[in-house]
C-alpha atoms as a PDB file:
ATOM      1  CA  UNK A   1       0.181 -20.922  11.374  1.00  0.00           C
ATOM      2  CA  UNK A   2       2.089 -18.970   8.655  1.00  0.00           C
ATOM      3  CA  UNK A   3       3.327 -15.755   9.128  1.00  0.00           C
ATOM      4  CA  UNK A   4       5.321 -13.105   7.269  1.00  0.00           C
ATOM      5  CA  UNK A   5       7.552 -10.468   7.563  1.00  0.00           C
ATOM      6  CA  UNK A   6       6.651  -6.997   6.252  1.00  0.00           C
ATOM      7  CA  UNK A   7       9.455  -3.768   5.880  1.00  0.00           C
ATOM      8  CA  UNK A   8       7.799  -0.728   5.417  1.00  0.00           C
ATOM      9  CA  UNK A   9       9.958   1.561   4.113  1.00  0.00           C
ATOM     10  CA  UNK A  10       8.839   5.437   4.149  1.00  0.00           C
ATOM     11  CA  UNK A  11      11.179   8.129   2.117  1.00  0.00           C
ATOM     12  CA  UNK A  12      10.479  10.596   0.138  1.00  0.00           C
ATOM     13  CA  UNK A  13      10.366  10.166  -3.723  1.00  0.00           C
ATOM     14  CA  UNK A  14      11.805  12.335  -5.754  1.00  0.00           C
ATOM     15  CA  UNK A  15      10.918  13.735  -9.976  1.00  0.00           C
ATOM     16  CA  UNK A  16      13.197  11.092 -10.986  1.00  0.00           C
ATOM     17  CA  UNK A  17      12.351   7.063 -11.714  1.00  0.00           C
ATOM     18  CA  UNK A  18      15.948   6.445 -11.986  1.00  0.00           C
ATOM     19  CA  UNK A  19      16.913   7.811  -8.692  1.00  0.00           C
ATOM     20  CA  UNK A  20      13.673   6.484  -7.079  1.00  0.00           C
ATOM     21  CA  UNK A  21      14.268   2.879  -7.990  1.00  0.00           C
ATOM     22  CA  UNK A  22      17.930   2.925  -6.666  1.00  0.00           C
ATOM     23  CA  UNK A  23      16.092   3.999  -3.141  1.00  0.00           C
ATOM     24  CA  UNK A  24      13.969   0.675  -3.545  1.00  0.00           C
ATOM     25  CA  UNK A  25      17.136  -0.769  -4.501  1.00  0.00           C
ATOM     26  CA  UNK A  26      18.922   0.094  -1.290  1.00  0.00           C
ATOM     27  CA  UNK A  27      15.919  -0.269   0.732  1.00  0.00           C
ATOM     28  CA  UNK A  28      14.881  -3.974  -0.820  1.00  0.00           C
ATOM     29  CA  UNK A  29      18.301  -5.216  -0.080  1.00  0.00           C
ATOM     30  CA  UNK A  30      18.807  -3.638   3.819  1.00  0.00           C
ATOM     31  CA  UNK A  31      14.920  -5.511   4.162  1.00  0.00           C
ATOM     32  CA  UNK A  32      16.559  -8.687   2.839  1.00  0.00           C
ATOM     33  CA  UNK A  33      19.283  -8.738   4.993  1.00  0.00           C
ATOM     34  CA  UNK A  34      16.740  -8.032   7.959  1.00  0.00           C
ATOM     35  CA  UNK A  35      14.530 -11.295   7.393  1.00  0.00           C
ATOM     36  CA  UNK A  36      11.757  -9.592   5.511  1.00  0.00           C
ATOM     37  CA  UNK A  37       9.365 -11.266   3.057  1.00  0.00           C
ATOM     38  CA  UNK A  38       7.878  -8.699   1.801  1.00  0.00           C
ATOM     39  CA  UNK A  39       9.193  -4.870   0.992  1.00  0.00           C
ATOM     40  CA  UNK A  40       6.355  -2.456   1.270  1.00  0.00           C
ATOM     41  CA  UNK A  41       6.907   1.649  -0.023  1.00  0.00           C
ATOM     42  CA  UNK A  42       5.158   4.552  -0.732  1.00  0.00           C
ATOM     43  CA  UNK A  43       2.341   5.920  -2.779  1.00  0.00           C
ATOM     44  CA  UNK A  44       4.059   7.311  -6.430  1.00  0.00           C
ATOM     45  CA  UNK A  45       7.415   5.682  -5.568  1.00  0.00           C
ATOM     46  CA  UNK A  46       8.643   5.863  -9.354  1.00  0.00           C
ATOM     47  CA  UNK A  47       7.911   9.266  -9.903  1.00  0.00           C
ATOM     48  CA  UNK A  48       6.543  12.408  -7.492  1.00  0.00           C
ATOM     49  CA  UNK A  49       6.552  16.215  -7.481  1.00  0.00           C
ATOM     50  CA  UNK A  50       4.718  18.702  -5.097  1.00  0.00           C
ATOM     51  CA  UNK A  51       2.370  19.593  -7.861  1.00  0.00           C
ATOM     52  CA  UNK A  52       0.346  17.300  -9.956  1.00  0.00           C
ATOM     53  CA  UNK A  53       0.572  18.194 -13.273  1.00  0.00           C
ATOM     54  CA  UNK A  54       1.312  16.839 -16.712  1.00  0.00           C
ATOM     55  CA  UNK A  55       5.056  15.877 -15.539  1.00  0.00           C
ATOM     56  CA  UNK A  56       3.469  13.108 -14.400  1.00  0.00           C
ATOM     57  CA  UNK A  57       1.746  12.073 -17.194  1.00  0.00           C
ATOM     58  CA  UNK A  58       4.987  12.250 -18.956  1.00  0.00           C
ATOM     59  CA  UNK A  59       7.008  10.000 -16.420  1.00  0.00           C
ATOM     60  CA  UNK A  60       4.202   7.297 -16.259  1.00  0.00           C
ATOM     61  CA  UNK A  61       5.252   3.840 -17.930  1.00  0.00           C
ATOM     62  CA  UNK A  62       3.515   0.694 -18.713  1.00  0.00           C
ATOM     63  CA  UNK A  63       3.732  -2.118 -16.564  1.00  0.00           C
ATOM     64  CA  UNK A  64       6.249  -3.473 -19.259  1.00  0.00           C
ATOM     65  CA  UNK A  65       8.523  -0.359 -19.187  1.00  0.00           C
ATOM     66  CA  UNK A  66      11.918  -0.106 -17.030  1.00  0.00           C
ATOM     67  CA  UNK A  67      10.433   0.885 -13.685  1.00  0.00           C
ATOM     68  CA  UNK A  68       8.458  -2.082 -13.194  1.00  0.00           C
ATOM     69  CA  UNK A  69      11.420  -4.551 -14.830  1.00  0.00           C
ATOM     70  CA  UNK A  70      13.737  -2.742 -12.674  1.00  0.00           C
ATOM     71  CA  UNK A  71      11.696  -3.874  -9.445  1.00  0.00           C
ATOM     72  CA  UNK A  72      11.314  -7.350 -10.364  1.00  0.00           C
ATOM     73  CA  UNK A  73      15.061  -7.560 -11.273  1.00  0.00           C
ATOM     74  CA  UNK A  74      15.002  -5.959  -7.361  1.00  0.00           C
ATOM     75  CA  UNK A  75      13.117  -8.812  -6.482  1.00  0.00           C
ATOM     76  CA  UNK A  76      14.815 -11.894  -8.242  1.00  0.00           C
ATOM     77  CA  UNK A  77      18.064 -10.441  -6.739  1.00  0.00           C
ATOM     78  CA  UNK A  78      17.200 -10.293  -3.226  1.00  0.00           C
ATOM     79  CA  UNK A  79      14.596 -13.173  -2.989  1.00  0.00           C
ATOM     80  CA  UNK A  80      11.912 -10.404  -1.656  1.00  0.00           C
ATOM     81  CA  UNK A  81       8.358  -9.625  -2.631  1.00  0.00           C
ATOM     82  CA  UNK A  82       7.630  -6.074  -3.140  1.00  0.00           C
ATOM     83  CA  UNK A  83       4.564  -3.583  -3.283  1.00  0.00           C
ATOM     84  CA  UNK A  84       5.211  -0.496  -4.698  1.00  0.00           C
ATOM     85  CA  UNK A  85       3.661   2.808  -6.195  1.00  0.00           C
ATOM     86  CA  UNK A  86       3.910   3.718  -9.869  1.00  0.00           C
ATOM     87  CA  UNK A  87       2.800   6.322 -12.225  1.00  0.00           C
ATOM     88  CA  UNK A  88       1.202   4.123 -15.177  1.00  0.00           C
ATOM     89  CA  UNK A  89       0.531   4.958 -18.445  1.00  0.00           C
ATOM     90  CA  UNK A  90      -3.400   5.347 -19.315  1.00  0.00           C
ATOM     91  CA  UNK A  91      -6.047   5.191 -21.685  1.00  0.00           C
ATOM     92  CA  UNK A  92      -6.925   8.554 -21.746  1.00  0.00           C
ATOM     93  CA  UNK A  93      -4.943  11.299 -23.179  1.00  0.00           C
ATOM     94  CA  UNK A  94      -3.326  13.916 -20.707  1.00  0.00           C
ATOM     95  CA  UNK A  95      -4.228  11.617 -17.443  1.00  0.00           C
ATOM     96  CA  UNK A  96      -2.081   8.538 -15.786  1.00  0.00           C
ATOM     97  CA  UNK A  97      -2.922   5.497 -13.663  1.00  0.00           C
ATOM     98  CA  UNK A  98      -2.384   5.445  -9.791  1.00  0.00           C
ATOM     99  CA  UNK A  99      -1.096   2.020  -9.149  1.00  0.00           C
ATOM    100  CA  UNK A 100       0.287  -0.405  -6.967  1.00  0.00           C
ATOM    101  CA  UNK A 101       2.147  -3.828  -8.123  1.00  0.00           C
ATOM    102  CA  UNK A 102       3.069  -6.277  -6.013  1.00  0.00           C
ATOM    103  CA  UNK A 103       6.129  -8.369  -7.107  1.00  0.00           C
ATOM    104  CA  UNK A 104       6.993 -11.672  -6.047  1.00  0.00           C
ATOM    105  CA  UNK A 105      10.831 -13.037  -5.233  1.00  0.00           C
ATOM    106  CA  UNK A 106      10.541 -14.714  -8.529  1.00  0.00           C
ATOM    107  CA  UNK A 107      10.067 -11.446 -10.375  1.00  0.00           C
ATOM    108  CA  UNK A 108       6.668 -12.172 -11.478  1.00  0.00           C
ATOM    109  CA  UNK A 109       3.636  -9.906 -11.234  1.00  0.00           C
ATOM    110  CA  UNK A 110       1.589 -11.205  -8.304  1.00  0.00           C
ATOM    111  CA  UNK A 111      -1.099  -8.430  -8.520  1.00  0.00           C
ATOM    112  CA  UNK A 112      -1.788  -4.740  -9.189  1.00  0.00           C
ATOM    113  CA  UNK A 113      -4.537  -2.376  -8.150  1.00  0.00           C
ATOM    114  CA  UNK A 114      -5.452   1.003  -9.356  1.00  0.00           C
ATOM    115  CA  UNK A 115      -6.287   3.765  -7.012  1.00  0.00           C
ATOM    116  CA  UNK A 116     -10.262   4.262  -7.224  1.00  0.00           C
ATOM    117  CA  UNK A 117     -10.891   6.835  -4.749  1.00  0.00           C
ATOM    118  CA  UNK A 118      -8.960  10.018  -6.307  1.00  0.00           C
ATOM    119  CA  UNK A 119      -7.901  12.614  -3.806  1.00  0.00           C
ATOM    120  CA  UNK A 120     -10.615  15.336  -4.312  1.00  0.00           C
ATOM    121  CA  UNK A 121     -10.407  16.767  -1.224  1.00  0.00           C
ATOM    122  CA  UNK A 122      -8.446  19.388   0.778  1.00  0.00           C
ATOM    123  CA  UNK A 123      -7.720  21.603  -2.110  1.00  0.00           C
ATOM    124  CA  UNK A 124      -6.650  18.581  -4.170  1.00  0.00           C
ATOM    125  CA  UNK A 125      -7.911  17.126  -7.058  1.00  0.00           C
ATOM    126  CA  UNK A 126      -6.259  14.142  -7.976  1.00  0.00           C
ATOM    127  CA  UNK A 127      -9.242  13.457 -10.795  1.00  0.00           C
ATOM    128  CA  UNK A 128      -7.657  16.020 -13.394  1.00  0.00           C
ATOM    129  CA  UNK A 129      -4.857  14.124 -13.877  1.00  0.00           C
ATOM    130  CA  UNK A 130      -5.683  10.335 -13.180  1.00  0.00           C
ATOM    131  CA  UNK A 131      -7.688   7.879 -14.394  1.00  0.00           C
ATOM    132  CA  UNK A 132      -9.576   6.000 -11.495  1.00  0.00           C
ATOM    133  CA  UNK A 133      -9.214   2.309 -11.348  1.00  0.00           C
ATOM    134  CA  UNK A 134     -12.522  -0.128 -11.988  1.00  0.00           C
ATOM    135  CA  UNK A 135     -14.276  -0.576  -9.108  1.00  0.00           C
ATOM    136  CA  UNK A 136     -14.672  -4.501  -8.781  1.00  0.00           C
ATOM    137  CA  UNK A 137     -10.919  -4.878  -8.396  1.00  0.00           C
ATOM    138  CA  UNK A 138     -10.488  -7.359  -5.526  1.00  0.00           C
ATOM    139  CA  UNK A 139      -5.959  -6.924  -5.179  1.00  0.00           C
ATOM    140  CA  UNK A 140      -5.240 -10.166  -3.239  1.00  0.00           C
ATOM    141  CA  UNK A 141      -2.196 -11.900  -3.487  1.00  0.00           C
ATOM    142  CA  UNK A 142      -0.534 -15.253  -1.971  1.00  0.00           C
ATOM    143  CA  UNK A 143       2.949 -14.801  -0.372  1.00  0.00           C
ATOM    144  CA  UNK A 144       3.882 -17.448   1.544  1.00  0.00           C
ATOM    145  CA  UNK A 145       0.793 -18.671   2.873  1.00  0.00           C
ATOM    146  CA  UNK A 146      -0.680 -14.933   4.028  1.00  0.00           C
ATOM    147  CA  UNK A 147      -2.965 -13.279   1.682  1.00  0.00           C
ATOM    148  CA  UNK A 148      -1.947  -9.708   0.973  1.00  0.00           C
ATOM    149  CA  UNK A 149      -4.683  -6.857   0.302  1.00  0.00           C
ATOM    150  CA  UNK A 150      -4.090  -3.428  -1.327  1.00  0.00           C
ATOM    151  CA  UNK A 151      -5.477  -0.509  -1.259  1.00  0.00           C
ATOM    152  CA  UNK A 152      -3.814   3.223  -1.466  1.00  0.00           C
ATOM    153  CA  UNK A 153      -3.757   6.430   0.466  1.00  0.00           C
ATOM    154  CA  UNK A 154      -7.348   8.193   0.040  1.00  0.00           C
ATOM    155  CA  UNK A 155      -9.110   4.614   0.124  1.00  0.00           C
ATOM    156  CA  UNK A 156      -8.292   4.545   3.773  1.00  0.00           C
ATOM    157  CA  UNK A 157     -11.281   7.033   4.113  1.00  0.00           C
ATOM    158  CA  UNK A 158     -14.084   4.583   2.713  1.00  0.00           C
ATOM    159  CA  UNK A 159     -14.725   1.754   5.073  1.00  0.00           C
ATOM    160  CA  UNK A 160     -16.099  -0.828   2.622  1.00  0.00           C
ATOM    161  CA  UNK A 161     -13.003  -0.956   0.894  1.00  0.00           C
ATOM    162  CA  UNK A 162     -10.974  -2.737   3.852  1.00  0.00           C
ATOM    163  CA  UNK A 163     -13.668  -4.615   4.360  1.00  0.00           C
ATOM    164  CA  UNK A 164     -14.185  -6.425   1.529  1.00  0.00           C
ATOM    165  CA  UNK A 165     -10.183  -6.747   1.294  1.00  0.00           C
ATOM    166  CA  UNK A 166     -10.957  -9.083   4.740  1.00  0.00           C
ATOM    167  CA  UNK A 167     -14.248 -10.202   4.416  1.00  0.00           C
ATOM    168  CA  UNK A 168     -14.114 -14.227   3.697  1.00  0.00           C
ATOM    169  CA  UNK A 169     -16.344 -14.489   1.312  1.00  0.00           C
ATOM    170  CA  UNK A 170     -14.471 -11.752  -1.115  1.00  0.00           C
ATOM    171  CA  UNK A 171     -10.758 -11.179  -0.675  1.00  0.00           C
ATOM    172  CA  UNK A 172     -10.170 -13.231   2.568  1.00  0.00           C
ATOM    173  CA  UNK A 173      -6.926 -11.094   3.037  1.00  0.00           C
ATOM    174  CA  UNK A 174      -4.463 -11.630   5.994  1.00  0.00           C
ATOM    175  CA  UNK A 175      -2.743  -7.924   6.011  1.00  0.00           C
ATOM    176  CA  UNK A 176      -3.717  -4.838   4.210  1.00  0.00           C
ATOM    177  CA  UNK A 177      -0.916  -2.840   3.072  1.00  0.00           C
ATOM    178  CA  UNK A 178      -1.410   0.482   1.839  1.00  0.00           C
ATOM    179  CA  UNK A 179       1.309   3.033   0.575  1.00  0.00           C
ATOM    180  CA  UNK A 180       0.414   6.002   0.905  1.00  0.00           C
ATOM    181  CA  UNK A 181       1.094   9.978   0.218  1.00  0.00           C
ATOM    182  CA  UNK A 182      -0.664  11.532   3.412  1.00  0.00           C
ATOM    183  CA  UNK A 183      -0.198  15.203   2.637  1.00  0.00           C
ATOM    184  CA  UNK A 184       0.825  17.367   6.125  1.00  0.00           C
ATOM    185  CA  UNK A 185      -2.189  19.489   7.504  1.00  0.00           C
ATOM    186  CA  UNK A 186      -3.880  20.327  10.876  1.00  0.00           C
ATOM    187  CA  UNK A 187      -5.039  16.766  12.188  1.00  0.00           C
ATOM    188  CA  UNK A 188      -3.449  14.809   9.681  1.00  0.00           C
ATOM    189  CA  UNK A 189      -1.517  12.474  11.790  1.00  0.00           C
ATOM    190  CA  UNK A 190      -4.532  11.722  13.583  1.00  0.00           C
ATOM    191  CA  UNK A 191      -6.895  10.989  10.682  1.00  0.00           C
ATOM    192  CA  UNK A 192      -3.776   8.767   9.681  1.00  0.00           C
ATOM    193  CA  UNK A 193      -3.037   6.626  12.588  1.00  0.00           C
ATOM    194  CA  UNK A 194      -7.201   6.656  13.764  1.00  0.00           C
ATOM    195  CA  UNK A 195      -8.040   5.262  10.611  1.00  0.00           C
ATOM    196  CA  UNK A 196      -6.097   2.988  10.040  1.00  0.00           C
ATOM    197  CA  UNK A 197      -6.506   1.844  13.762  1.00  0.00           C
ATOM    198  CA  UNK A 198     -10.019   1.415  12.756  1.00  0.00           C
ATOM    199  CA  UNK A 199      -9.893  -0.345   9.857  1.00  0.00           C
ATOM    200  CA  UNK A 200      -7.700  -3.085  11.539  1.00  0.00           C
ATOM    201  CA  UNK A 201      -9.948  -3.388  14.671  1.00  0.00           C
ATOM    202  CA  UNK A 202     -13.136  -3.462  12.612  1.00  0.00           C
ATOM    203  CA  UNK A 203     -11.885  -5.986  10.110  1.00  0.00           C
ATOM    204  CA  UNK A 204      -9.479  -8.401  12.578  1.00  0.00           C
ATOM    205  CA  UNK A 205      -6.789  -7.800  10.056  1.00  0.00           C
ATOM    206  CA  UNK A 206      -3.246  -6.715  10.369  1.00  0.00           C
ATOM    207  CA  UNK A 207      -2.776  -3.349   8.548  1.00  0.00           C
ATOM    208  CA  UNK A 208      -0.016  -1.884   7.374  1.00  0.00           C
ATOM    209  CA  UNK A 209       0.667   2.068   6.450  1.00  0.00           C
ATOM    210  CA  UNK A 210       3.315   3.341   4.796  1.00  0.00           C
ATOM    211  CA  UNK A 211       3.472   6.848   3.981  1.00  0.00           C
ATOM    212  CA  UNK A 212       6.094   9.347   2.445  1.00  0.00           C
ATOM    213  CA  UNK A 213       7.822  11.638   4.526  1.00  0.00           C
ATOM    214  CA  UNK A 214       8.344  15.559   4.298  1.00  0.00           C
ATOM    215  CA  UNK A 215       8.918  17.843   2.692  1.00  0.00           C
ATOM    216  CA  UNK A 216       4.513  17.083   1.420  1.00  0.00           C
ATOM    217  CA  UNK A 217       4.402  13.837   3.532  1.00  0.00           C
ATOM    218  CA  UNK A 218       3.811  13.157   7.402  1.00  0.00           C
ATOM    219  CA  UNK A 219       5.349   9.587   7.679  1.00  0.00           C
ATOM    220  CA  UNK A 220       4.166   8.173  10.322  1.00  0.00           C
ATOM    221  CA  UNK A 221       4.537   4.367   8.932  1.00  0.00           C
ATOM    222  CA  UNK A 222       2.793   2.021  11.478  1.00  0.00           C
ATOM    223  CA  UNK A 223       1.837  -1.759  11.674  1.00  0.00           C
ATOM    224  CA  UNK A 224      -1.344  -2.494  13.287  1.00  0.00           C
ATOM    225  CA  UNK A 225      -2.074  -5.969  14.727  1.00  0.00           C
ATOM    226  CA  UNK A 226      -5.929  -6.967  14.552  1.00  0.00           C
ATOM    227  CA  UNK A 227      -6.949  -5.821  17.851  1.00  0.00           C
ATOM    228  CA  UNK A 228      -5.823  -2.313  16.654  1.00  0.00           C
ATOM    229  CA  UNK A 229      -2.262  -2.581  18.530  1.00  0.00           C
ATOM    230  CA  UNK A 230       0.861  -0.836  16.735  1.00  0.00           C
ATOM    231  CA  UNK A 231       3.290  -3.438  16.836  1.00  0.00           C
ATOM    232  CA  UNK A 232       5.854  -0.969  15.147  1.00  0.00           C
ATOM    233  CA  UNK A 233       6.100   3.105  14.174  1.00  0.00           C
ATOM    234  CA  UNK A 234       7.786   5.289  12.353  1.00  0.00           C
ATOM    235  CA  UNK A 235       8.134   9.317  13.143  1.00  0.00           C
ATOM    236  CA  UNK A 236       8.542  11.354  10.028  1.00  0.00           C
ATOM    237  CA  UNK A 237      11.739  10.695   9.525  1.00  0.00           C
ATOM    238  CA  UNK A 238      13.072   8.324   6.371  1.00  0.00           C
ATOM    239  CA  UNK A 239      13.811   4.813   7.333  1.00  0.00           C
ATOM    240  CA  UNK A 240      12.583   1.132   7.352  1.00  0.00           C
ATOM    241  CA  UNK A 241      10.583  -0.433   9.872  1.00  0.00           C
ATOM    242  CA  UNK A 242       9.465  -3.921  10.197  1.00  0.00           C
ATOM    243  CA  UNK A 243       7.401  -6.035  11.618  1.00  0.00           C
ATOM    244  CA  UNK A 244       6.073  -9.907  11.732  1.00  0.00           C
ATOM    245  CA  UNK A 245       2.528 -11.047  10.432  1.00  0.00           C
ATOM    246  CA  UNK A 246       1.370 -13.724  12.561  1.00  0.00           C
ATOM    247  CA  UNK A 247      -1.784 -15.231  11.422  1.00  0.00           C
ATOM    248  CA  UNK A 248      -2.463 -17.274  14.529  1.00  0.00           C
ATOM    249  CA  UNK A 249      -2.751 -13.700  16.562  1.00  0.00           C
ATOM    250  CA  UNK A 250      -5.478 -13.241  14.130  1.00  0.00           C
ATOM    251  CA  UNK A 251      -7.068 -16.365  14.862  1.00  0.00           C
ATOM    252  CA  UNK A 252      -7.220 -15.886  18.224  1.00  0.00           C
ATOM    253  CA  UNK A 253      -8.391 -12.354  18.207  1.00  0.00           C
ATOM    254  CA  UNK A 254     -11.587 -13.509  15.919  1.00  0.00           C
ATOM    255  CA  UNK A 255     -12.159 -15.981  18.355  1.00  0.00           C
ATOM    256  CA  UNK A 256     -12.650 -13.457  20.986  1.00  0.00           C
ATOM    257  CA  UNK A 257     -14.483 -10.806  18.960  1.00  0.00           C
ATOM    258  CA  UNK A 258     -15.885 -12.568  15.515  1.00  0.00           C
ATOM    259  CA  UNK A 259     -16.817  -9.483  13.793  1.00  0.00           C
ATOM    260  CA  UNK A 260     -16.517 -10.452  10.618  1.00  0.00           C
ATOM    261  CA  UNK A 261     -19.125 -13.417  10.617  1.00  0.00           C
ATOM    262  CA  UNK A 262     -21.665 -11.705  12.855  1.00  0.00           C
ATOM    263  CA  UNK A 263     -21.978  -8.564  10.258  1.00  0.00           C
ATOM    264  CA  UNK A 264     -25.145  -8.426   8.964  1.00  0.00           C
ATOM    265  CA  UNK A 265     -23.959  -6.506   5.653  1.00  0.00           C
ATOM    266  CA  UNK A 266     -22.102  -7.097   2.260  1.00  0.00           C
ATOM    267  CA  UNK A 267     -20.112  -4.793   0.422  1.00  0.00           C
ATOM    268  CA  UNK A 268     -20.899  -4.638  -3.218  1.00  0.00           C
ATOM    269  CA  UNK A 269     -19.268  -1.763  -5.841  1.00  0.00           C
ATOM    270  CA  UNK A 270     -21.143   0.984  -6.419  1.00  0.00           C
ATOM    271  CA  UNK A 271     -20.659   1.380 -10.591  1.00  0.00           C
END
């Protein structure tokens, strides 16, 4: 049965692209060098300030511009896949795009998603400044025989979008990975690790957070199998964990609880 091996590595970004894709840099190679497959990091890894305001919209790029290159130069160097946070350019004036692209050891774009659910909630409000994704984006990617689902941050929060990540009859995906900016707060760590507990254990999937850390972020990177075990945590501090997908765990755990063909409900977007 194929698997793969994930690094998650959590940091915290910084209000400069240049300095933020060295990190990956560093990080890609040390995952490398580890056996990894596939380098996983956080929510706005190009480009992050406490506040979000039009600094952002000035540091976003195009998927063409030297951010992105710069990964997939990353990846042709070190034979690694990558999924990683970016500020893109929009459409609309004074806003920028939320997304993720995933990167494949040949430097080729595999996939990219764009955050739907903005963060309007606990005193944030993502929604002035970015432009949500469309809402029948399905991000599901090959790598080495393991279908890779994304999602980001805030999405964690809405069930259905997990589920039709896994469900077999949409995205089919292996592993979920989702970077993530998990601002601190009372409870936080719990709503982190709880839900994304859940959304492994309801979907048989393997799962994979990875948040930044402090000075805004908890941390708290984690790997959840599909019976809702971590198989490997972080703390808050900056580092790189990792951890081995093995699809024939989630055979067998779908043969003991098949959750996902007994459902009696489909997902569809809500436009």
């Amino acid at each position: 049965m194929p698997t793969l091996t994930v690094a998650a590595a959590q940091f915290a970004p910084v209000d400069d692209a240049a300095a933020n894709l060295e990190t990956v840099r560093v990080a890609a190679r040390d995952a490398a060098v580890r056996g990894a497959d596939l380098l996983v990091t956080p929510e706005y890894t190009s480009y992050f300030a406490a506040d979000l305001d039009e600094r952002f919209v000035a540091a976003a790029e195009p998927l063409e511009g030297p951010f992105v290159s710069g990964l997939r130069e990353i990846a042709r160097t070190d034979a690694i896949a990558l999924v990683v946070g970016v500020a893109e350019t929009a459409d609309s004036s004074g806003r920028f795009r939320n997304t993720l692209v995933a990167v494949l050891p040949d430097g080729s774009l595999a996939a990219t998603y764009r955050k739907v659910h903005l963060y309007d909630a606990f005193g944030s409000k993502e929604s002035d400044r970015i432009e949500s994704g469309e809402v029948d984006q399905l991000p599901v990617f090959d790598l080495r025989g393991v279908r890779v689902g994304l999602e980001t941050c805030y999405d964690l929060r809405f069930p259905e979008v997990t589920r039709r990540l896994a469900a077999p009859e949409s995205g089919a995906a292996d592993v979920v990975v989702l970077p993530a900016e998990w601002v601190r707060g009372p409870g936080k760590e719990h709503h982190w690790r709880t839900l994304l507990t859940a959304r492994a254990i309801e979907n048989t999937v393997w799962v994979v957070g990875v948040g930044q850390t402090g000075p805004v972020g908890i941390g708290g990177s984690v790997v959840v199998d599909p019976s809702g075990v971590a198989v490997a945590a972080a703390g808050a501090a900056p580092g790189t964990l990792l951890a081995t997908i093995d699809t024939a765990t989630t055979d067998a755990v779908r043969a003991v609880n098949p959750s996902l063909s007994l459902r009696r409900f489909d997902v569809h977007p809500r436009t």
